[in-house]
N, C-alpha and C. Protein backbone atom coordinates (compact mmCIF):
# COMPACT_ATOMS: atom_id res chain seq x y z
N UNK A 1 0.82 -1.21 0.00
CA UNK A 1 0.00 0.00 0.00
C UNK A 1 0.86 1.27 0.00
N UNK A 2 0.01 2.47 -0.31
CA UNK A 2 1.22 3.50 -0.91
C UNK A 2 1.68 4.23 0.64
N UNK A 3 0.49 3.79 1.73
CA UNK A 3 1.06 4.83 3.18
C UNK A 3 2.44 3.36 3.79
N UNK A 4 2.10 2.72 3.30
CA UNK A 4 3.22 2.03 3.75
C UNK A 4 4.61 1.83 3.28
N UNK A 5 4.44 2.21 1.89
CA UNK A 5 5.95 2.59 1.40
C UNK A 5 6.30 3.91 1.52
N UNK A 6 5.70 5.03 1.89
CA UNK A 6 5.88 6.25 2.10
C UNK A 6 6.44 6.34 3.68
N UNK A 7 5.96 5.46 4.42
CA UNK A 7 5.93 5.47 5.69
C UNK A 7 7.72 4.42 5.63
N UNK A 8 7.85 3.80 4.93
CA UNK A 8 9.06 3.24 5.02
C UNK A 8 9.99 3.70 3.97
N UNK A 9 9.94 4.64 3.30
CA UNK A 9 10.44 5.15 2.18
C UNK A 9 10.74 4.19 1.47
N UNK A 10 9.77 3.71 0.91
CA UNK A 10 10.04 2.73 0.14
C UNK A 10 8.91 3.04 -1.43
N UNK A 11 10.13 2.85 -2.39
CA UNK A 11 9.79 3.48 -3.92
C UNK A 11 9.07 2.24 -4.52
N UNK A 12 7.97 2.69 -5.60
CA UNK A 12 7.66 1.41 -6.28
C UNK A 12 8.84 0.87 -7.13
N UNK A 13 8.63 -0.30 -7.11
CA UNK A 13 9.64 -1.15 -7.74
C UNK A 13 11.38 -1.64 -6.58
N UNK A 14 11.32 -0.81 -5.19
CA UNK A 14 12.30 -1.17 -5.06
C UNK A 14 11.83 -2.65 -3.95
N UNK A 15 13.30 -3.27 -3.98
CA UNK A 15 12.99 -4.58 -3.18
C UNK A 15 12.39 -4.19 -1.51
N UNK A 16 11.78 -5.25 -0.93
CA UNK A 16 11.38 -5.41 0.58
C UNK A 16 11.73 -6.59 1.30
N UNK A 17 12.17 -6.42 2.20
CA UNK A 17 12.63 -7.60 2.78
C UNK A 17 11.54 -8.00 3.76
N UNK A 18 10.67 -9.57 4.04
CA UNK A 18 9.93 -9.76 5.07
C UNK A 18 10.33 -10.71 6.04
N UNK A 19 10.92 -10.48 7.05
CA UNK A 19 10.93 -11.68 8.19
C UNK A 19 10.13 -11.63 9.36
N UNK A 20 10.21 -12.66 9.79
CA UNK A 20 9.72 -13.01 10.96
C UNK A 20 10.49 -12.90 12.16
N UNK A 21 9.71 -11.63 13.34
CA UNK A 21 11.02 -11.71 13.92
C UNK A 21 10.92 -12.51 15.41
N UNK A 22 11.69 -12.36 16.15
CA UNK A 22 11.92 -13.15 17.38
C UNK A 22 10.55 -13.11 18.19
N UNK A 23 9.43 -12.30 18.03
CA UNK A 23 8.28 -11.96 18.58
C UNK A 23 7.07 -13.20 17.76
N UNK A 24 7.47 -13.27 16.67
CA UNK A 24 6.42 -13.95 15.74
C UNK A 24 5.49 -13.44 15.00
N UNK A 25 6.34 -11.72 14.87
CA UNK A 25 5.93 -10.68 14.12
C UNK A 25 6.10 -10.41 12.68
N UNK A 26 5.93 -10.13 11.71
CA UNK A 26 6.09 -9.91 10.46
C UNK A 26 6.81 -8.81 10.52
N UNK A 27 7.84 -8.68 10.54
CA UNK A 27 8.73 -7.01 9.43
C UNK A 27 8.71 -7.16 8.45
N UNK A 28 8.45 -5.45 8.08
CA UNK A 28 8.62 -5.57 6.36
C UNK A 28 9.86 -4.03 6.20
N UNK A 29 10.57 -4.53 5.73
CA UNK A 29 11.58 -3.39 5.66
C UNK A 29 12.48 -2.81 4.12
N UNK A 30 12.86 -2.30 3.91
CA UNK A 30 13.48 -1.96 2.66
C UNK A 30 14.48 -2.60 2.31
N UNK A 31 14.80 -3.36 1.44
CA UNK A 31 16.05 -4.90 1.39
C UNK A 31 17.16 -3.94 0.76
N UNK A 32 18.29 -3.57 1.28
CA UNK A 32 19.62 -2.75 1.07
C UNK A 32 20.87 -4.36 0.65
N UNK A 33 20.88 -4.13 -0.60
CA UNK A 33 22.15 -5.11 -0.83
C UNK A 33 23.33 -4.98 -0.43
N UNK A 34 23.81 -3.62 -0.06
CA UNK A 34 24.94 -3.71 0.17
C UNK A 34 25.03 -3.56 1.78
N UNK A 35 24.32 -3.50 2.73
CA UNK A 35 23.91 -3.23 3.74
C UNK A 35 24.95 -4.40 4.55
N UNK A 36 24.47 -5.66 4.04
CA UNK A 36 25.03 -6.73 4.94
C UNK A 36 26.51 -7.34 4.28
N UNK A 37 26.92 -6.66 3.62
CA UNK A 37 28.74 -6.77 2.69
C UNK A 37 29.30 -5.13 3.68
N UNK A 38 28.97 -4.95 4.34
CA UNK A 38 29.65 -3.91 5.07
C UNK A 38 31.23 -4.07 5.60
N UNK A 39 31.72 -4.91 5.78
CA UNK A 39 32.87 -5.34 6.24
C UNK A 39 33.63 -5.34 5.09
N UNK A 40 33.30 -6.17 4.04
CA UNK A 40 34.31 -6.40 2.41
C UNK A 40 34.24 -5.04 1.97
N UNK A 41 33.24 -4.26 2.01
CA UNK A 41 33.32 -2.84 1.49
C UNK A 41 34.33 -1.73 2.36
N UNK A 42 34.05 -1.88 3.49
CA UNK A 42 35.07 -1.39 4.47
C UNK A 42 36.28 -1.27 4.08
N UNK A 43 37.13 -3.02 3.81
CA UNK A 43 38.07 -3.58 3.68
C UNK A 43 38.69 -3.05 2.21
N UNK A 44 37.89 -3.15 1.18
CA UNK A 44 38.56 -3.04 0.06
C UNK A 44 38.47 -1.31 -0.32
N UNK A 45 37.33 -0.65 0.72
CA UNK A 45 37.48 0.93 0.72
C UNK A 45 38.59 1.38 1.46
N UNK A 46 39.21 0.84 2.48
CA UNK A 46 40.86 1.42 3.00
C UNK A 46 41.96 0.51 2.11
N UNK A 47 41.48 -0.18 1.46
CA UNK A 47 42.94 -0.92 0.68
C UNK A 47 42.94 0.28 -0.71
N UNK A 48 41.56 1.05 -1.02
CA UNK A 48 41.54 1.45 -2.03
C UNK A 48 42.39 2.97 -2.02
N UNK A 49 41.47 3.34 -0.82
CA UNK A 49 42.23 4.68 -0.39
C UNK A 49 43.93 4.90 -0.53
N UNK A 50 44.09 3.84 0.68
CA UNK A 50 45.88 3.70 0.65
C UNK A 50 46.25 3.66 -0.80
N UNK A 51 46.38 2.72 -0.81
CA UNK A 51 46.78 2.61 -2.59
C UNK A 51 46.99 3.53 -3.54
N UNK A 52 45.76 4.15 -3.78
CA UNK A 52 45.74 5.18 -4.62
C UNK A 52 45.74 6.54 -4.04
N UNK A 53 45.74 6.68 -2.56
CA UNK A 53 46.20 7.96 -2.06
C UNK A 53 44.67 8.89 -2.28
N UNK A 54 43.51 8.69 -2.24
CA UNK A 54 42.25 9.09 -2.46
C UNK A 54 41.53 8.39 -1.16
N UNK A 55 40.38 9.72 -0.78
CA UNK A 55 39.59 9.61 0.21
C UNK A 55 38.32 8.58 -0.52
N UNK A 56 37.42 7.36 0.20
CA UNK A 56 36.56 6.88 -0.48
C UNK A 56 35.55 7.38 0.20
N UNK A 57 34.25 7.26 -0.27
CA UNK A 57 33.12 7.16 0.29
C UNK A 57 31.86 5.89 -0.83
N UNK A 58 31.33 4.98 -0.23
CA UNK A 58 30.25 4.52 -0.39
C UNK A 58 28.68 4.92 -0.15
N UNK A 59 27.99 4.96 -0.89
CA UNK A 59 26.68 4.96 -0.61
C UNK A 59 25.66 3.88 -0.98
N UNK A 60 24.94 3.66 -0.58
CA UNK A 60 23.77 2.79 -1.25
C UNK A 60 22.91 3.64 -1.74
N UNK A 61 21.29 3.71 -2.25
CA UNK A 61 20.54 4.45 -2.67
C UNK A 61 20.09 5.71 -1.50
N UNK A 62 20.64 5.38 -0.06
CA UNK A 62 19.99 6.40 0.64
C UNK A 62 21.09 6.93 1.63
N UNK A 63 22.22 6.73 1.89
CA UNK A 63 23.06 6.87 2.80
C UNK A 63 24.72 6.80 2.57
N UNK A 64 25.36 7.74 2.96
CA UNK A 64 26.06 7.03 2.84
C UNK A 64 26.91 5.80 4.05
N UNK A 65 27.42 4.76 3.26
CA UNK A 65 27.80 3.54 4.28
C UNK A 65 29.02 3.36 4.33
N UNK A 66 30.19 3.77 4.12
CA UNK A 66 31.34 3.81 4.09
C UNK A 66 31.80 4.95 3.98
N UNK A 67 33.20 5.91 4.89
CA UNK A 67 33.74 6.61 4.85
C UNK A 67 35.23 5.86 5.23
N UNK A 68 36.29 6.62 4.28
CA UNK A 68 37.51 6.06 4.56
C UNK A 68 38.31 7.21 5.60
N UNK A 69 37.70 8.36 5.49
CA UNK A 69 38.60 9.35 6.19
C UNK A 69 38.65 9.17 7.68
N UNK A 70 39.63 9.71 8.71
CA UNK A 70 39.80 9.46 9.79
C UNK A 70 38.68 9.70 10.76
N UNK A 71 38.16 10.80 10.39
CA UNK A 71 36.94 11.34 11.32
C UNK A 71 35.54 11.14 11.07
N UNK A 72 35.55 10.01 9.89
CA UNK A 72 34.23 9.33 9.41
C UNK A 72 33.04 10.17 9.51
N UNK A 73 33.23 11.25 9.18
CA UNK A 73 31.99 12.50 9.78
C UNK A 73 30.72 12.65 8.48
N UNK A 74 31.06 11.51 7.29
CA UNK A 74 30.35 11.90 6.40
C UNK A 74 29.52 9.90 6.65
N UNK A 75 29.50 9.02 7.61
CA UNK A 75 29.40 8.14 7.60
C UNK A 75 27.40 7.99 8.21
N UNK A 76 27.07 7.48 7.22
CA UNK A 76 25.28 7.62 7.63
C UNK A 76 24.48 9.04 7.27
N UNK A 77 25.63 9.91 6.56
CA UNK A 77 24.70 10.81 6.00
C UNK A 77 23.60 10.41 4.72
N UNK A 78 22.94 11.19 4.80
CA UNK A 78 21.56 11.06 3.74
C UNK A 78 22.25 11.63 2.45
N UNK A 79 22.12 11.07 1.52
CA UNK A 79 22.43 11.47 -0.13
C UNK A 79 21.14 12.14 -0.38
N UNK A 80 21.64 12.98 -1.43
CA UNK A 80 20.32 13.93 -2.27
C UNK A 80 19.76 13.62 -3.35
N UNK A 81 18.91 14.01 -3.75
CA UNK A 81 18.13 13.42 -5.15
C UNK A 81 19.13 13.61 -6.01
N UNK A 82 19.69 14.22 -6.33
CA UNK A 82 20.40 14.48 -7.33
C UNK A 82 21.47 13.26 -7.66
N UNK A 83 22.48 13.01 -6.35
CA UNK A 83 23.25 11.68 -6.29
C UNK A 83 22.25 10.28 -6.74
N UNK A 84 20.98 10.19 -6.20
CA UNK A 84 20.12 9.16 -6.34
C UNK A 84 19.98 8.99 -7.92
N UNK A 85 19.80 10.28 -8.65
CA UNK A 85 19.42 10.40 -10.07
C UNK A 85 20.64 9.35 -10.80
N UNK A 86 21.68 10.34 -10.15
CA UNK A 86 22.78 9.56 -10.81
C UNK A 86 23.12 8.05 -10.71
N UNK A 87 22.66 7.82 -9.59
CA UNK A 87 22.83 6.21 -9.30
C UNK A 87 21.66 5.64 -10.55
N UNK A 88 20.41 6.15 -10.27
CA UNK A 88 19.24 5.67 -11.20
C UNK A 88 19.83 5.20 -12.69
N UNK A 89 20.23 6.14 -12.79
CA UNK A 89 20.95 6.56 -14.12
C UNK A 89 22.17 5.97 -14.83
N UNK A 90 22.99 5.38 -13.61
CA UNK A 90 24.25 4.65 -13.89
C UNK A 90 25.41 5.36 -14.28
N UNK A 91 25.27 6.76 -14.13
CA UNK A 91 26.03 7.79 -14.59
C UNK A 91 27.38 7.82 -13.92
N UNK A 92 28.47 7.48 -14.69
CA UNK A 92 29.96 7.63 -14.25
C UNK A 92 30.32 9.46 -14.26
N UNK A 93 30.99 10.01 -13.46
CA UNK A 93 32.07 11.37 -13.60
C UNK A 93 33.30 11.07 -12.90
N UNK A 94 34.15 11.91 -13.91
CA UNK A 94 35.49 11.89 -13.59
C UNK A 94 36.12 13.47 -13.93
N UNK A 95 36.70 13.89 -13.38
CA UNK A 95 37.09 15.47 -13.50
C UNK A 95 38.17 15.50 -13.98
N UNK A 96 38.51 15.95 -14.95
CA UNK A 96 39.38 16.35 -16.15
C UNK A 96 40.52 17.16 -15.02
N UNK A 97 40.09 17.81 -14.13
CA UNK A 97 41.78 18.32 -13.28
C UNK A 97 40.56 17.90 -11.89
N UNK A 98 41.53 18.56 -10.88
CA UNK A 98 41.52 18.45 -9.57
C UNK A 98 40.32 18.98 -8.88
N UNK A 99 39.58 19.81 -9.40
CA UNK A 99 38.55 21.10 -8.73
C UNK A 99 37.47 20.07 -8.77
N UNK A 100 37.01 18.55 -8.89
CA UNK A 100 35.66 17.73 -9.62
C UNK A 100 34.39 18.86 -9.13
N UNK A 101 33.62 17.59 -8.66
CA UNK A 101 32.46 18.11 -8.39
C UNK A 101 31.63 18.36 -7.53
N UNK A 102 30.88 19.30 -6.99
CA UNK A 102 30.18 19.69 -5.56
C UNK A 102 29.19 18.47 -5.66
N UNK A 103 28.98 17.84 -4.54
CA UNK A 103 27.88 17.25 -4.03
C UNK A 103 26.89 17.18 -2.69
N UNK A 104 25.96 17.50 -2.40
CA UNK A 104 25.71 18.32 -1.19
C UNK A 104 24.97 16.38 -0.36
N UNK A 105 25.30 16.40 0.53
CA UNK A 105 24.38 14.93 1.60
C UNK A 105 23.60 15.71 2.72
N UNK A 106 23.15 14.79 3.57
CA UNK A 106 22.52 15.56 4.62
C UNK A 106 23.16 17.06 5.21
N UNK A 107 23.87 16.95 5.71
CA UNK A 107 24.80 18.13 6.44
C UNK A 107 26.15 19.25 5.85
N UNK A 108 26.04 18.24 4.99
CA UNK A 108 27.45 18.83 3.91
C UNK A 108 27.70 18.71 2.82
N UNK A 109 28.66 19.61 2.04
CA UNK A 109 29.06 19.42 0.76
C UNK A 109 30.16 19.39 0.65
N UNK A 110 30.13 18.03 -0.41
CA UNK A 110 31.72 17.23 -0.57
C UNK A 110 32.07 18.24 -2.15
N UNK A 111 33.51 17.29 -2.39
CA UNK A 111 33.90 17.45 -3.52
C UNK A 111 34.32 16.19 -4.29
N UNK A 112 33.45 15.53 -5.02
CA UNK A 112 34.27 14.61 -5.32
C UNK A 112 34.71 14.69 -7.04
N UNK A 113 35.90 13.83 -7.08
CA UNK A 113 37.11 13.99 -8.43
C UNK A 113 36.48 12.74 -9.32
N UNK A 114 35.34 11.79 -8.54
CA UNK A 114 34.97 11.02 -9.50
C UNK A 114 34.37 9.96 -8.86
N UNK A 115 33.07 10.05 -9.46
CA UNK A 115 32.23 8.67 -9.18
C UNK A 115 31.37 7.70 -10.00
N UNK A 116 31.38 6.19 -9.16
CA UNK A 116 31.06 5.55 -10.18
C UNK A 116 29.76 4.68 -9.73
N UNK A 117 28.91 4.19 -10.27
CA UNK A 117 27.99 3.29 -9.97
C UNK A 117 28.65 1.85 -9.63
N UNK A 118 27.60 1.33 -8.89
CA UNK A 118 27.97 -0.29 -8.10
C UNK A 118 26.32 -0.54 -8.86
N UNK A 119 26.89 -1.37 -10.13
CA UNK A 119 25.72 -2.30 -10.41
C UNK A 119 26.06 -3.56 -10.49
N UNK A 120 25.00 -4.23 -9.87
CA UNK A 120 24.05 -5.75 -9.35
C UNK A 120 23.32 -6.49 -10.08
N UNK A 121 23.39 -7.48 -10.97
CA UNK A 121 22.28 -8.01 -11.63
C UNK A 121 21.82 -7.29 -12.10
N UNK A 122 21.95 -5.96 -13.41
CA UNK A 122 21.31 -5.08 -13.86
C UNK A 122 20.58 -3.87 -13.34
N UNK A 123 20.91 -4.32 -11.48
CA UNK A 123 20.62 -2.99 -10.78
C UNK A 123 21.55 -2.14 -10.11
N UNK A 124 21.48 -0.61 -10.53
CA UNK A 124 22.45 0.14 -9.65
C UNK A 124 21.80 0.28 -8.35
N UNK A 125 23.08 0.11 -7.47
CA UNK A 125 22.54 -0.35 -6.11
C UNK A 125 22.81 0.90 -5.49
N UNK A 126 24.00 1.63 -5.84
CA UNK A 126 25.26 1.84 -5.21
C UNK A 126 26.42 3.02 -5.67
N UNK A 127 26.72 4.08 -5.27
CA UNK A 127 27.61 4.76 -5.62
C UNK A 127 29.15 4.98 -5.23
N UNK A 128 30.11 4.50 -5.95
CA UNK A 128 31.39 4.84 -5.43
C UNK A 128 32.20 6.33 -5.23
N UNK A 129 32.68 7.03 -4.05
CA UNK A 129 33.27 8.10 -4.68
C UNK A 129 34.54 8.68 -4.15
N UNK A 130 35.07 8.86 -5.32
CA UNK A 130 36.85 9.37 -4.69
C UNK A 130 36.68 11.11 -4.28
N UNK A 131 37.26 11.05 -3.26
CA UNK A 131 37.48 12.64 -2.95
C UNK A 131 39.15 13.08 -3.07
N UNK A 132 39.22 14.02 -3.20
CA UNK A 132 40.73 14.66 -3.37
C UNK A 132 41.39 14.06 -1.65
N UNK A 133 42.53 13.81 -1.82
CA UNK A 133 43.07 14.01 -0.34
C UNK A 133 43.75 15.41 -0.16
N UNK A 134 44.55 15.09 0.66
CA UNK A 134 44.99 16.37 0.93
C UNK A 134 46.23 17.16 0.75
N UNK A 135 46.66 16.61 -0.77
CA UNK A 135 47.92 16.76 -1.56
C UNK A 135 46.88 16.56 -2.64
N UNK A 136 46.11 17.29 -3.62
CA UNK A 136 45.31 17.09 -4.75
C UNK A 136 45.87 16.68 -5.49
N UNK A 137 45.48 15.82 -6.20
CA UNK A 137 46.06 15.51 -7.49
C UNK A 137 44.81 14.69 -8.37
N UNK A 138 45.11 14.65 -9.71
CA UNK A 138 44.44 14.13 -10.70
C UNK A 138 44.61 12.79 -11.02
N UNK A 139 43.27 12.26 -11.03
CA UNK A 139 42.64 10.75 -11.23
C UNK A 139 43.75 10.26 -12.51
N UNK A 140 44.56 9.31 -11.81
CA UNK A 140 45.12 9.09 -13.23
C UNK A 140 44.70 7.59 -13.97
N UNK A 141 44.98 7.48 -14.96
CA UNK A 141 44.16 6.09 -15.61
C UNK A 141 44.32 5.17 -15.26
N UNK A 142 45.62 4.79 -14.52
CA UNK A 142 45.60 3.54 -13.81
C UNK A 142 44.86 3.28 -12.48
N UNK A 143 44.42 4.12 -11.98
CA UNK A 143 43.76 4.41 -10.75
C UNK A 143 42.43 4.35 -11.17
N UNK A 144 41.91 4.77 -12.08
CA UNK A 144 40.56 4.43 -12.79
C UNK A 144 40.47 3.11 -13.26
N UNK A 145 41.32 2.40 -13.78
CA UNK A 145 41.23 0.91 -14.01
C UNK A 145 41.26 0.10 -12.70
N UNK A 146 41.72 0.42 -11.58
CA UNK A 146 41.88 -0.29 -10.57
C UNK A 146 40.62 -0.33 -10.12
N UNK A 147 39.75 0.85 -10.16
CA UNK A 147 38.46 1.28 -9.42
C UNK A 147 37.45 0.23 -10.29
N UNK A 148 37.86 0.11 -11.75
CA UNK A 148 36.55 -0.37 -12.58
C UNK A 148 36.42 -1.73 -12.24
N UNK A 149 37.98 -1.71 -12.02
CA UNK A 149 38.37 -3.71 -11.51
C UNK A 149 37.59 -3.79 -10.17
N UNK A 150 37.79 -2.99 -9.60
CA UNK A 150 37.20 -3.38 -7.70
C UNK A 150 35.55 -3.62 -7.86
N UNK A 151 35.15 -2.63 -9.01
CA UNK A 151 33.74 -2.67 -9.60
C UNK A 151 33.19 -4.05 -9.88
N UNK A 152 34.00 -4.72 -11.30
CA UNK A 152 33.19 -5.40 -11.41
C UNK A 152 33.75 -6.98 -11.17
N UNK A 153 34.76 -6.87 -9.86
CA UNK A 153 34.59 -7.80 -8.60
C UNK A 153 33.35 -7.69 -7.77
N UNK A 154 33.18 -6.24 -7.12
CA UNK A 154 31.92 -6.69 -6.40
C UNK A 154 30.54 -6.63 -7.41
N UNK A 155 30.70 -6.30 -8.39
CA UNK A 155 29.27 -6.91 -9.39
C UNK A 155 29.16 -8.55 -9.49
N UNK A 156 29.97 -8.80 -9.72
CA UNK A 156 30.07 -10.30 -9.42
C UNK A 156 30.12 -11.42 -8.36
N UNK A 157 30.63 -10.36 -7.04
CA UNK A 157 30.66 -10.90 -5.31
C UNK A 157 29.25 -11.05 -5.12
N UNK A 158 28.16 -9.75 -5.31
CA UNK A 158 27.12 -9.03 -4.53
C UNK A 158 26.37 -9.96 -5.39
């Protein structure tokens, strides 16, 4: 019913998860794929960072779920329609120099040098995104191949 996906923010067409819980209650909740890979995403978001010397951030369609920076202050913020569009959309950016692009989440606005979709079985789930560190420098192509590789490992993990 529509007060019940409104009431759970939940869009037509996206998945629901129903269990039964320890009460012998029915939940019905919004099914997040990347929700329960939180640890491998973690893991391969600080192997990614180091490596390539770039701040990461993850999102799923509503949050973001991974921050690599020290003070994790962007970790569980709300993404904006606009990021969502782009996920919808499958839309890759990459910034030709260092200045990329404003993106505003719940509380703040980032900058990121380039992001990419995390698609699933034909669904974008998921947004990847590099931020400048704090010696800027420009996305170079091997660092973009590494990212597409980490991609479509977890298209194939998830």
């Amino acid at each position: 019913p529509k007060e019940m996906r409104r009431k759970l923010k939940i869009q037509e067409g996206d998945q629901v998860e129903i269990v039964l819980n320890k009460e012998g209650k029915v939940d019905i909740k919004k099914y997040l794929p990347l929700g329960d890979k939180y640890e491998l995403l973690q893991d391969i978001s600080d192997t990614l960072s180091q490596n390539l010397g770039f701040k990461i951030l993850i999102s799923d369609k509503e949050k973001i779920i991974i921050d690599t920076s020290n003070n994790k202050d962007l970790l569980n913020e709300n993404i904006n329609s606009d990021m969502l569009e782009y996920i919808k959309t499958r839309e890759n950016y990459i910034s030709k120099d260092t200045k990329g692009k404003r993106i505003l989440v719940e509380r703040s606005e980032i900058v990121a040098i380039a992001f990419f979709p995390i698609i699933v079985e034909a669904d974008s789930i998921g947004m990847v995104y590099i931020l400048p560190s704090l010696m800027p420098k420009q996305l170079e192509l091997s660092d973009i191949n590494i990212i597409k590789f980490v991609l479509d490992f977890l298209k194939n993990y998830l």
